[in-house]
C-alpha atoms as a PDB file:
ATOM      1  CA  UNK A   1      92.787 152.054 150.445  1.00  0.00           C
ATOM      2  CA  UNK A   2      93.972 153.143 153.191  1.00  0.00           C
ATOM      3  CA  UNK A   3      97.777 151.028 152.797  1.00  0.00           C
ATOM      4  CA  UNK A   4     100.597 151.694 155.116  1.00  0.00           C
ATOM      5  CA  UNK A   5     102.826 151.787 151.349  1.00  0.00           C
ATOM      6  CA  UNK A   6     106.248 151.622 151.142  1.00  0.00           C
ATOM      7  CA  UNK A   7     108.445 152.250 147.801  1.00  0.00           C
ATOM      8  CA  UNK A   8     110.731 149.333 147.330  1.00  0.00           C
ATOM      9  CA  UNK A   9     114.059 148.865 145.125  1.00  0.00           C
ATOM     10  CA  UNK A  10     113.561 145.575 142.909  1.00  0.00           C
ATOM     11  CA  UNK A  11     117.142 145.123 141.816  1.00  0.00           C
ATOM     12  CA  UNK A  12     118.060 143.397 138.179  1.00  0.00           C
ATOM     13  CA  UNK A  13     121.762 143.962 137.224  1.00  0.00           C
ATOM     14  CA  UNK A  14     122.682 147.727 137.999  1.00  0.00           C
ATOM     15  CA  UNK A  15     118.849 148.289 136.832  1.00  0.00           C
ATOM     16  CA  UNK A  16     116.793 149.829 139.902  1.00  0.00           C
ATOM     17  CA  UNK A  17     113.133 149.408 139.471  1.00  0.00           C
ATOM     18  CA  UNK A  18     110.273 151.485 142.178  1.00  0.00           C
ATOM     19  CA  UNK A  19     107.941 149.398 142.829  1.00  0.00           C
ATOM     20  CA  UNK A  20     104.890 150.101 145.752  1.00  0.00           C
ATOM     21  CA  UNK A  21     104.598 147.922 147.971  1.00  0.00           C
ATOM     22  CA  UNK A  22     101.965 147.911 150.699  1.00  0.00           C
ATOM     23  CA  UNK A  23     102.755 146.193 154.415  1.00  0.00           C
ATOM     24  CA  UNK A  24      99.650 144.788 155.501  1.00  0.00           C
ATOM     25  CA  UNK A  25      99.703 146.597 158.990  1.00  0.00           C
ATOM     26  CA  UNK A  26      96.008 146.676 159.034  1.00  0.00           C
ATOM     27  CA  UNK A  27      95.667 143.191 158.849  1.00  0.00           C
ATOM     28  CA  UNK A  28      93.802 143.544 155.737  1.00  0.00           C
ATOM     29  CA  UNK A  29      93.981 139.657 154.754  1.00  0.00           C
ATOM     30  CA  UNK A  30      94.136 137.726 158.223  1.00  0.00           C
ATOM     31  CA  UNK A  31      94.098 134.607 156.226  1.00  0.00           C
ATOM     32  CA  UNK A  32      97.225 134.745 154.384  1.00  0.00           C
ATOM     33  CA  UNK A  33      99.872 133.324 156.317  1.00  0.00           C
ATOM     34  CA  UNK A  34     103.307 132.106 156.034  1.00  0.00           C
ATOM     35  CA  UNK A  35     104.926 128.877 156.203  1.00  0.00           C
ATOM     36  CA  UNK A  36     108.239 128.301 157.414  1.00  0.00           C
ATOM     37  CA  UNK A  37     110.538 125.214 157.097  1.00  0.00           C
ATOM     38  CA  UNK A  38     113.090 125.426 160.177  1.00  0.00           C
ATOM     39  CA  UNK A  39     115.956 122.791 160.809  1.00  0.00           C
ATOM     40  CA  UNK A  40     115.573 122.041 164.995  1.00  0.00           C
ATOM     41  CA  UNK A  41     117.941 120.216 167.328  1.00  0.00           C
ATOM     42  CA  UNK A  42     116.771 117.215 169.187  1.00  0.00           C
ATOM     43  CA  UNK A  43     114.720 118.606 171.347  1.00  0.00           C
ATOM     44  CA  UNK A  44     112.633 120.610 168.728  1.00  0.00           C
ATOM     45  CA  UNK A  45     114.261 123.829 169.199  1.00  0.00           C
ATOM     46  CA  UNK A  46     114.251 125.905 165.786  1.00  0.00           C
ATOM     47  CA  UNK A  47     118.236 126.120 164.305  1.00  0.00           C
ATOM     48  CA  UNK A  48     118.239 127.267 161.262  1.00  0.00           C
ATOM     49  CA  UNK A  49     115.519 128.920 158.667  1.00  0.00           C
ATOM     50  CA  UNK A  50     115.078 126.700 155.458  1.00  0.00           C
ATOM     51  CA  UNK A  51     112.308 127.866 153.679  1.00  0.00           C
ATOM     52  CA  UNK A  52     109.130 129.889 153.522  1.00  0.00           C
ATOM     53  CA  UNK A  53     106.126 130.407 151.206  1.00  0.00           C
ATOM     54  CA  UNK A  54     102.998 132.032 151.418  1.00  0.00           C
ATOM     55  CA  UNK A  55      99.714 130.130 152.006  1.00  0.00           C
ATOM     56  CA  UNK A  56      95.903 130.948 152.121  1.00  0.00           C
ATOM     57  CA  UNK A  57      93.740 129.385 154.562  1.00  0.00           C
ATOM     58  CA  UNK A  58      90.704 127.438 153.374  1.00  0.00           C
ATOM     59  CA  UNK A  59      89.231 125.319 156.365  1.00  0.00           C
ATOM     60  CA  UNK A  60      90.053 125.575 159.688  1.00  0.00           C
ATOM     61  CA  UNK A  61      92.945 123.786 159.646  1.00  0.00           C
ATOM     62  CA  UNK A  62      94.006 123.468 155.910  1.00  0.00           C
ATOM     63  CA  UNK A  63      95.919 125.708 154.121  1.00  0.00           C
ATOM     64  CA  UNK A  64      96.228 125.801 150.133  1.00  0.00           C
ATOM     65  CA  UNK A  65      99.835 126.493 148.796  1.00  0.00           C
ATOM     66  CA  UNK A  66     102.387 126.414 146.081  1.00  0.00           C
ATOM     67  CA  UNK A  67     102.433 122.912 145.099  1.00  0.00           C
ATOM     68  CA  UNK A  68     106.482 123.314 144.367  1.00  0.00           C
ATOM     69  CA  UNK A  69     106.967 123.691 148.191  1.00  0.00           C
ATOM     70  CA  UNK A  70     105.131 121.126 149.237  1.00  0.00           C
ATOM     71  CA  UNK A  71     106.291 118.336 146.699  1.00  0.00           C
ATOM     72  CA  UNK A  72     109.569 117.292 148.422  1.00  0.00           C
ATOM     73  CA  UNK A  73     107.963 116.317 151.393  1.00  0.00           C
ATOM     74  CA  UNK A  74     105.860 113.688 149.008  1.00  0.00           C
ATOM     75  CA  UNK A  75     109.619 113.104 147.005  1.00  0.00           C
ATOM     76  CA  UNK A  76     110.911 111.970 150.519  1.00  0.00           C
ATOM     77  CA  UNK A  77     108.558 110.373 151.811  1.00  0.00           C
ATOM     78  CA  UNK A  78     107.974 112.372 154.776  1.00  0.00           C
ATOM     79  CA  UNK A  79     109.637 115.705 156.896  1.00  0.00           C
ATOM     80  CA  UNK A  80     112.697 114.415 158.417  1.00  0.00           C
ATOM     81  CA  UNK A  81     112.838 114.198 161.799  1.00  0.00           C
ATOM     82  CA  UNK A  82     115.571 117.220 161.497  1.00  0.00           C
ATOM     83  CA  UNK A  83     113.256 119.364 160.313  1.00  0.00           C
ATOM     84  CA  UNK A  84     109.846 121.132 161.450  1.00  0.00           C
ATOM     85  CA  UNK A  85     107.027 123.439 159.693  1.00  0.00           C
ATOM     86  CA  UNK A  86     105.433 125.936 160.878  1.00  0.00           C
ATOM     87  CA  UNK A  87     102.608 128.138 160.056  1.00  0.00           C
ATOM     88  CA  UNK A  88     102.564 132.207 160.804  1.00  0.00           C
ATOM     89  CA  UNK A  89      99.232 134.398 160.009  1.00  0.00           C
ATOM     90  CA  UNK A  90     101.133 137.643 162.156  1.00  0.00           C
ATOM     91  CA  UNK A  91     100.886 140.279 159.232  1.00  0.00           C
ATOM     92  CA  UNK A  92     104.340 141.975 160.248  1.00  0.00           C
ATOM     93  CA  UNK A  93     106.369 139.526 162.049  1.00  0.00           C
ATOM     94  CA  UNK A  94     106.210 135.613 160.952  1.00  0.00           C
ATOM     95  CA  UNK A  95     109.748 134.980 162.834  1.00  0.00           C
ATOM     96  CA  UNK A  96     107.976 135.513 165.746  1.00  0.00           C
ATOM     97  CA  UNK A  97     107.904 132.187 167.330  1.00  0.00           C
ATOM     98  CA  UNK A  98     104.847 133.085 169.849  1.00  0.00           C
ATOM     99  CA  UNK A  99     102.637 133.225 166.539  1.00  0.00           C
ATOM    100  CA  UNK A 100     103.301 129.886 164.799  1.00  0.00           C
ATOM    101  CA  UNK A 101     100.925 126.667 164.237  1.00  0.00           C
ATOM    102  CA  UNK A 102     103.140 123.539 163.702  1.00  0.00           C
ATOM    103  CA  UNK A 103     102.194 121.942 160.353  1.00  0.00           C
ATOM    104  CA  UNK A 104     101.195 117.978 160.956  1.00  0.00           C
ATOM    105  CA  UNK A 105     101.531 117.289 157.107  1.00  0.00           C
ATOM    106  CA  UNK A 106     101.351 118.221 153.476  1.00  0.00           C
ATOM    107  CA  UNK A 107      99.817 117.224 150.413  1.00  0.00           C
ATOM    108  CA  UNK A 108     100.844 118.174 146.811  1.00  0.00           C
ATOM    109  CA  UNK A 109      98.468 117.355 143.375  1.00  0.00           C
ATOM    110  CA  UNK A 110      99.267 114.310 141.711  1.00  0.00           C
ATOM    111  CA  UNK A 111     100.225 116.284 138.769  1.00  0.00           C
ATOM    112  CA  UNK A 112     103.866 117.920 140.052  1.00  0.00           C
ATOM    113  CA  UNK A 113     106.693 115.799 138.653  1.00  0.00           C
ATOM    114  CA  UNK A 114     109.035 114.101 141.015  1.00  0.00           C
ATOM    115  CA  UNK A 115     110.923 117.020 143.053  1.00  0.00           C
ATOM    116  CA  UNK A 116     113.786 116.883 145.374  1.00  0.00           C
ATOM    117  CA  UNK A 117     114.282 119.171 147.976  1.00  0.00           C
ATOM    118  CA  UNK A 118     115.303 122.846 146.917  1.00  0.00           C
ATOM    119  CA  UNK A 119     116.925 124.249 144.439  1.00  0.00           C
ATOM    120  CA  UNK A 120     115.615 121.838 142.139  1.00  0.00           C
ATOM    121  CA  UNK A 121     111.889 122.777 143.069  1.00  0.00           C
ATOM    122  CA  UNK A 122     112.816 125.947 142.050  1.00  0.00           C
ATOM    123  CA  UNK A 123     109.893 127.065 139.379  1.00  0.00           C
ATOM    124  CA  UNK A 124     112.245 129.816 138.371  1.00  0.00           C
ATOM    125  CA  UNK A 125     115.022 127.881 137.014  1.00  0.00           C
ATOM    126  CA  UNK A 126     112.849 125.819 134.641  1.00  0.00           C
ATOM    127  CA  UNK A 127     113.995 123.173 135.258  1.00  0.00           C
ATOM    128  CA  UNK A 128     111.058 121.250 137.113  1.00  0.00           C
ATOM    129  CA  UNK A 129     108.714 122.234 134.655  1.00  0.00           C
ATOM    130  CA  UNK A 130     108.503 124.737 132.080  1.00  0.00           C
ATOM    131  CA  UNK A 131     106.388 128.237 132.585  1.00  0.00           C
ATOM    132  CA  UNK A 132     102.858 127.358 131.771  1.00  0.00           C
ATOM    133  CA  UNK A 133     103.307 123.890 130.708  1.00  0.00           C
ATOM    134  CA  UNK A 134     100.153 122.219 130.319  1.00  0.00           C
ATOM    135  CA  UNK A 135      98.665 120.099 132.877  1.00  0.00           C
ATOM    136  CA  UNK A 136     101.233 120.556 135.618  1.00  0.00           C
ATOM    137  CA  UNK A 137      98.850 122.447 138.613  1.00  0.00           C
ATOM    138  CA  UNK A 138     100.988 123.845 141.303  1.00  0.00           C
ATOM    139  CA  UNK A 139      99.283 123.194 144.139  1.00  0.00           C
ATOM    140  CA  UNK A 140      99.970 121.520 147.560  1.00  0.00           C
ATOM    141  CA  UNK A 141      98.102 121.609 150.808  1.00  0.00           C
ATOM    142  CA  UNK A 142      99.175 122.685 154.261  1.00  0.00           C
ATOM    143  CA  UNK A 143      97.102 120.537 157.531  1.00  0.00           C
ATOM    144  CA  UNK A 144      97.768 122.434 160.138  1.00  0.00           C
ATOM    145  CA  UNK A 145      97.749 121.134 164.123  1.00  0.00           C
ATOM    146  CA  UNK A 146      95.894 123.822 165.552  1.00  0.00           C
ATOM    147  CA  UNK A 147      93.441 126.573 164.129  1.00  0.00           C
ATOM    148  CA  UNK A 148      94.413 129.911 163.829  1.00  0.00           C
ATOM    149  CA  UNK A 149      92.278 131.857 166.389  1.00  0.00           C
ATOM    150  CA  UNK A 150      89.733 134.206 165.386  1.00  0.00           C
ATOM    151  CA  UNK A 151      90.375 133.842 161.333  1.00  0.00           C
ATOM    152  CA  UNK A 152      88.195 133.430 158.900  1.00  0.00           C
ATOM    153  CA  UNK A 153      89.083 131.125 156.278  1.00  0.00           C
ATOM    154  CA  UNK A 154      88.819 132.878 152.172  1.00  0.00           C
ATOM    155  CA  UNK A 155      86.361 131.665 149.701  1.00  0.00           C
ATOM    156  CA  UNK A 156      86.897 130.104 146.923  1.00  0.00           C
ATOM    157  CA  UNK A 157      85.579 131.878 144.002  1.00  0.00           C
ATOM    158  CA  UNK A 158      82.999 129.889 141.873  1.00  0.00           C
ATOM    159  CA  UNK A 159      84.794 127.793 139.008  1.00  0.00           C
ATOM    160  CA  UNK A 160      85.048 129.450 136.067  1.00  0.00           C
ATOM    161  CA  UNK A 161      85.643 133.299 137.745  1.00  0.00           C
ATOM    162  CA  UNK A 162      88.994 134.312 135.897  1.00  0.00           C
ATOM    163  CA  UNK A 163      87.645 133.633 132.525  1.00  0.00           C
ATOM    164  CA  UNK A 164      84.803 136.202 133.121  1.00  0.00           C
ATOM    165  CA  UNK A 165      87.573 138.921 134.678  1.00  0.00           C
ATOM    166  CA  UNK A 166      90.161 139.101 132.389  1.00  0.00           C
ATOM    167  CA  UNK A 167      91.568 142.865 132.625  1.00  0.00           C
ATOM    168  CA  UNK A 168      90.150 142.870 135.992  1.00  0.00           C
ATOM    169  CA  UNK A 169      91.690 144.030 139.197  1.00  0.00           C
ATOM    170  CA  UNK A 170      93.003 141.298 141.516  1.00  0.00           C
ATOM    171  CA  UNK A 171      94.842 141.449 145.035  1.00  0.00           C
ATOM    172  CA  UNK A 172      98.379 139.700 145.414  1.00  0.00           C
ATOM    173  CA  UNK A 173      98.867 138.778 149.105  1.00  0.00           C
ATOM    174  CA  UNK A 174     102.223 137.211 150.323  1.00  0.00           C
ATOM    175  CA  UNK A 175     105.309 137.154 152.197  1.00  0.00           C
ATOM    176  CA  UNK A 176     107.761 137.414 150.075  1.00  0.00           C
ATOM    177  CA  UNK A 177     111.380 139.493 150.064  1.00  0.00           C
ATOM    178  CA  UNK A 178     111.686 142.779 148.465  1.00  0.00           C
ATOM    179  CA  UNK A 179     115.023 141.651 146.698  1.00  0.00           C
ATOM    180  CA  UNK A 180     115.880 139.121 144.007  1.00  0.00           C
ATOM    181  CA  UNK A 181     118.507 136.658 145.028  1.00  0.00           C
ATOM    182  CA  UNK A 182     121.379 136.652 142.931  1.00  0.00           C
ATOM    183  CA  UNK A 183     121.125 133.820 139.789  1.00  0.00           C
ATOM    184  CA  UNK A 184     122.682 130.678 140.994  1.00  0.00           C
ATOM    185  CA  UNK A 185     122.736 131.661 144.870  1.00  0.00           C
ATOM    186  CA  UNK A 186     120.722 130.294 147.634  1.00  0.00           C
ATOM    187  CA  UNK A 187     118.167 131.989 149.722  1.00  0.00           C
ATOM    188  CA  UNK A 188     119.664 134.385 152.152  1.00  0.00           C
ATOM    189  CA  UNK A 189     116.910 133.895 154.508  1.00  0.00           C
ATOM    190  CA  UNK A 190     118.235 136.096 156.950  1.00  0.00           C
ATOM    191  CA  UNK A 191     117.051 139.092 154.824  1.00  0.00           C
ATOM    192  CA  UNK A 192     113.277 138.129 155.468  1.00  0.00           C
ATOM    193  CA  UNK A 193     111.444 140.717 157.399  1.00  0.00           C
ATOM    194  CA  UNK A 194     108.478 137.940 157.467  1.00  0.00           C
ATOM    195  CA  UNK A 195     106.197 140.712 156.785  1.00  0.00           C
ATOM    196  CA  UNK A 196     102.689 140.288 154.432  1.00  0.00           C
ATOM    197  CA  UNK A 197     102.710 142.457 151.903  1.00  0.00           C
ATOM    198  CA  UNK A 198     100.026 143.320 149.052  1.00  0.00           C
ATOM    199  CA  UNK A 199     100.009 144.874 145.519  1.00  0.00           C
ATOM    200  CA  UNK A 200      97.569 144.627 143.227  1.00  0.00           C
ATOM    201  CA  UNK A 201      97.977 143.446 139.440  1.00  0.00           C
ATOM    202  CA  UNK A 202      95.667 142.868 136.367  1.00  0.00           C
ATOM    203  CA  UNK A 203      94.456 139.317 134.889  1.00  0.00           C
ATOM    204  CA  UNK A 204      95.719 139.514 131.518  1.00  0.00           C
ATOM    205  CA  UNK A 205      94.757 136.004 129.834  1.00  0.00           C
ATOM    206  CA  UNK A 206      92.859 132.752 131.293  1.00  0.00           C
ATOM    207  CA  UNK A 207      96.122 130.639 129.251  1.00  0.00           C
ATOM    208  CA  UNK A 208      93.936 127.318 129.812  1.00  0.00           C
ATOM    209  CA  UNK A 209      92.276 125.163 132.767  1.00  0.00           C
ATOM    210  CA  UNK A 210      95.787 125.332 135.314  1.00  0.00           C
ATOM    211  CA  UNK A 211      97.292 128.796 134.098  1.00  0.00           C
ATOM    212  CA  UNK A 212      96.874 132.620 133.938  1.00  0.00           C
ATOM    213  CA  UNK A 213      99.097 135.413 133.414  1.00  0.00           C
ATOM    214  CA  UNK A 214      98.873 138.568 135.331  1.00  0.00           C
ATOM    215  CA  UNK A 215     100.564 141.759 134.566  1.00  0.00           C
ATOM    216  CA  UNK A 216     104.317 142.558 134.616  1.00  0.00           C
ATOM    217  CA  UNK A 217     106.345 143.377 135.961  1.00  0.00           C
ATOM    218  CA  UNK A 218     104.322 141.656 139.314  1.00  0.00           C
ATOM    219  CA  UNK A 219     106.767 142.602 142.063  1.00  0.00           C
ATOM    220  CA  UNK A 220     106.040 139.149 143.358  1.00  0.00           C
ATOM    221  CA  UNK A 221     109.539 137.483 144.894  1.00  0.00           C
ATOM    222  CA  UNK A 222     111.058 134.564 146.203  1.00  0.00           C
ATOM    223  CA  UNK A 223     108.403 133.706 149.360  1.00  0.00           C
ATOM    224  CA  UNK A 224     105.535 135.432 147.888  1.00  0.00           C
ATOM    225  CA  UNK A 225     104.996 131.511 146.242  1.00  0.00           C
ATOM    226  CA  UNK A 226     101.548 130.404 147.738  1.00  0.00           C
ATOM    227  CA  UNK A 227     100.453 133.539 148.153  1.00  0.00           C
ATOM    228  CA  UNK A 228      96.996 134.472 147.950  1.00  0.00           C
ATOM    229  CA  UNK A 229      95.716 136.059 144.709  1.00  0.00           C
ATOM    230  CA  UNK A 230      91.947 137.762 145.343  1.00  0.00           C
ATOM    231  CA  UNK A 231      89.185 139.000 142.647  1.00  0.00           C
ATOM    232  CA  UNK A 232      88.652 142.367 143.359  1.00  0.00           C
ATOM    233  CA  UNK A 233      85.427 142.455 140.966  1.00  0.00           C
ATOM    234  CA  UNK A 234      83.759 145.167 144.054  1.00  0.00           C
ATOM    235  CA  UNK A 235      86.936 147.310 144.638  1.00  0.00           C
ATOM    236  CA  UNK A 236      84.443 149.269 147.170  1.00  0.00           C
ATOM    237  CA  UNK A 237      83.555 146.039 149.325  1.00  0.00           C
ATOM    238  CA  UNK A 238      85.908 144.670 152.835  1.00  0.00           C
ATOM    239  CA  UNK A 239      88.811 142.895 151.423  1.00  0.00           C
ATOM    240  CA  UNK A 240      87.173 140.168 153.767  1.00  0.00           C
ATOM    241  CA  UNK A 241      84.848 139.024 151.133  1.00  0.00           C
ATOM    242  CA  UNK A 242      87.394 139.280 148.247  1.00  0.00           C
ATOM    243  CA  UNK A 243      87.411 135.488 146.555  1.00  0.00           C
ATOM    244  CA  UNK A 244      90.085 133.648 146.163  1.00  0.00           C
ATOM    245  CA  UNK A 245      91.072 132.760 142.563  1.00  0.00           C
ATOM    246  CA  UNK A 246      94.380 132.089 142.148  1.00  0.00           C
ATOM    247  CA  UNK A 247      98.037 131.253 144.323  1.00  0.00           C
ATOM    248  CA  UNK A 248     101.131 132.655 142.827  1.00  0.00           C
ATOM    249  CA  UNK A 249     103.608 130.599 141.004  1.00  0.00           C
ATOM    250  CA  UNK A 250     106.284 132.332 139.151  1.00  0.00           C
ATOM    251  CA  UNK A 251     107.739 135.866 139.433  1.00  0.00           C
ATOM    252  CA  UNK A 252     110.840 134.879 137.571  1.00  0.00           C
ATOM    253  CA  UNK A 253     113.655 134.929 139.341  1.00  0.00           C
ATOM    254  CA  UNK A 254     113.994 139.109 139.024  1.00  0.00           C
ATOM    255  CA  UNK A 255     110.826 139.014 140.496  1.00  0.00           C
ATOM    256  CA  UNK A 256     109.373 141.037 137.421  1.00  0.00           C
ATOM    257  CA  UNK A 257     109.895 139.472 133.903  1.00  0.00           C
ATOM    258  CA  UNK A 258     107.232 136.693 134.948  1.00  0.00           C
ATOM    259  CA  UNK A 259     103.587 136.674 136.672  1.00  0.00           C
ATOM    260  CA  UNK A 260     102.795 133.029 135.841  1.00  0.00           C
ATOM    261  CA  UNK A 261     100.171 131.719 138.568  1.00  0.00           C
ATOM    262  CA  UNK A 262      98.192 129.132 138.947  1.00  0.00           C
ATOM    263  CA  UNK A 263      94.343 128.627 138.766  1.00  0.00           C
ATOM    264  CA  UNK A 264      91.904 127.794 141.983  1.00  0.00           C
ATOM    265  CA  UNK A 265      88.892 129.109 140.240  1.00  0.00           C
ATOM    266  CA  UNK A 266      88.413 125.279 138.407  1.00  0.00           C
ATOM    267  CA  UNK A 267      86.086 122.503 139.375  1.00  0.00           C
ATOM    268  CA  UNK A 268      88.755 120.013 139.209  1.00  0.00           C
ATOM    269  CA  UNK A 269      91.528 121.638 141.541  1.00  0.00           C
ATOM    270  CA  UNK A 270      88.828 121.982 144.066  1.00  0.00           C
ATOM    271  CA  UNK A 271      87.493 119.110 143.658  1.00  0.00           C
ATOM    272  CA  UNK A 272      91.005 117.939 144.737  1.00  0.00           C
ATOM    273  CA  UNK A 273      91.271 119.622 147.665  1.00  0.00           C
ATOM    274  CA  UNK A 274      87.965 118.561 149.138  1.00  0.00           C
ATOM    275  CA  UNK A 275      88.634 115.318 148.502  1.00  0.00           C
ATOM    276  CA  UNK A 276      92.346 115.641 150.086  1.00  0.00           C
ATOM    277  CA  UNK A 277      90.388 117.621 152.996  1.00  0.00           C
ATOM    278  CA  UNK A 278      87.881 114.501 153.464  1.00  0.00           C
ATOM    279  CA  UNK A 279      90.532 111.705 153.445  1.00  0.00           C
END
């Protein structure tokens, strides 16, 4: 693969880590985007960065997520007025206001507990649920106001996928930072190059129907929730027809000690979605 790579410093402690990295400046996977929550005056001008996760689009206008982003909006009700989303598919500059889609709601599975607004949607912290715990699918859905022009949206791979590739080869696709935050600090959003980056990890173990555990460390980071996670069962084929199997959950918060992500390959999480995409 022809990757424009970069070697990045994942920092633990006083512990320095390489870890390769690949920028997507190829535009590789058009149809991972980010998703930005931005705090906007009165007139709708963006303030302040919030938040931002990684997404995969599905339908033309419907973007499957991290269900851990997307669950505060259902804890409050709706976005305050205060407060905007917006969607990015640029591959090396999300901030770019000329490239984002505003988001016209969310939807999160009826399995996340009740979650407040950051930090305690945190997955890394534990304490909205515990890693793997049964049951609990983190997934939440993106509706977007406008179609992304010329993308094609990923396919879902055919329910049932991961538990025929475990040791397999899959594709990790997000936009996540290069450097763990600090325990007990809040995201320093101003670091965020909102660039997509790739890497490439093994399935280890199917755990059960919502869970699977990838290899580690994962190099996947705070914003790289969402992401995309592709079966790369033809390594020789275009990354276009790669199938999407999995979003990512939880790197931990040193971004290495966990690859906890969640399952899309499952009748009953699609089955979800297509029902959320009908209503």
């Amino acid at each position: 693969m022809n990757y424009a790579t970069s070697m990045t410093a994942l920092l633990l402690g006083s512990t320095a880590v390489s870890a390769q990295v690949s920028i997507d400046s190829e535009n590789r996977y058009p149809n991972v985007g980010a998703i930005m929550v931005w705090r906007v005056d009165s007139s709708g001008k963006p303030l302040q960065l919030l938040a931002f996760v990684s997404g995969t689009l599905i339908r033309d206008r419907v973007m499957v997520t991290a269900g851990h982003f997307t669950a505060p909006v259902k804890a409050l009700g709706a976005m305050p007025p205060s407060v905007r989303a917006f969607a990015s598919f640029s591959p090396t500059d999300a901030r770019d206001p000329k490239t984002w889609i505003p988001v016209a709601r969310m939807a999160t599975h009826p399995s996340m507990p009740l979650c407040p607004p950051p930090p305690q949607c945190d997955p890394t912290d534990d304490s909205l649920v515990a890693p793997l715990e049964p049951g609990i699918a983190d997934v939440g859905l993106v509706f977007l106001e406008d179609a992304p022009n010329g993308i094609q949206p990923a396919r879902f791979a055919d329910p049932g996928a991961l538990e025929r590739a475990e040791r397999t080869l899959t594709t990790i696709v997000g936009y996540g930072t290069t450097v763990p935050r600090n325990r007990g600090a809040p995201p320093d959003t101003s670091i965020w190059d909102g660039k997509r980056r790739i890497r490439t990890s093994t399935l280890r173990r199917v755990v059960d129907e919502t869970w699977a555990l990838w290899s580690i460390p994962s190099y996947v980071c705070h914003g790289d929730s969402g992401g995309g996670i592709f079966l790369n069962d033809h390594p020789n084929r275009n990354s276009t027809d790669d199938e999407l199997v999995a979003n990512v959950s939880d790197g931990g918060r040193d971004c290495r000690r966990h690859n906890n992500n969640n399952r899309l390959d499952t009748r009953s999480i699609q089955n979800w979605i297509n029902g959320m995409i009908r209503q």
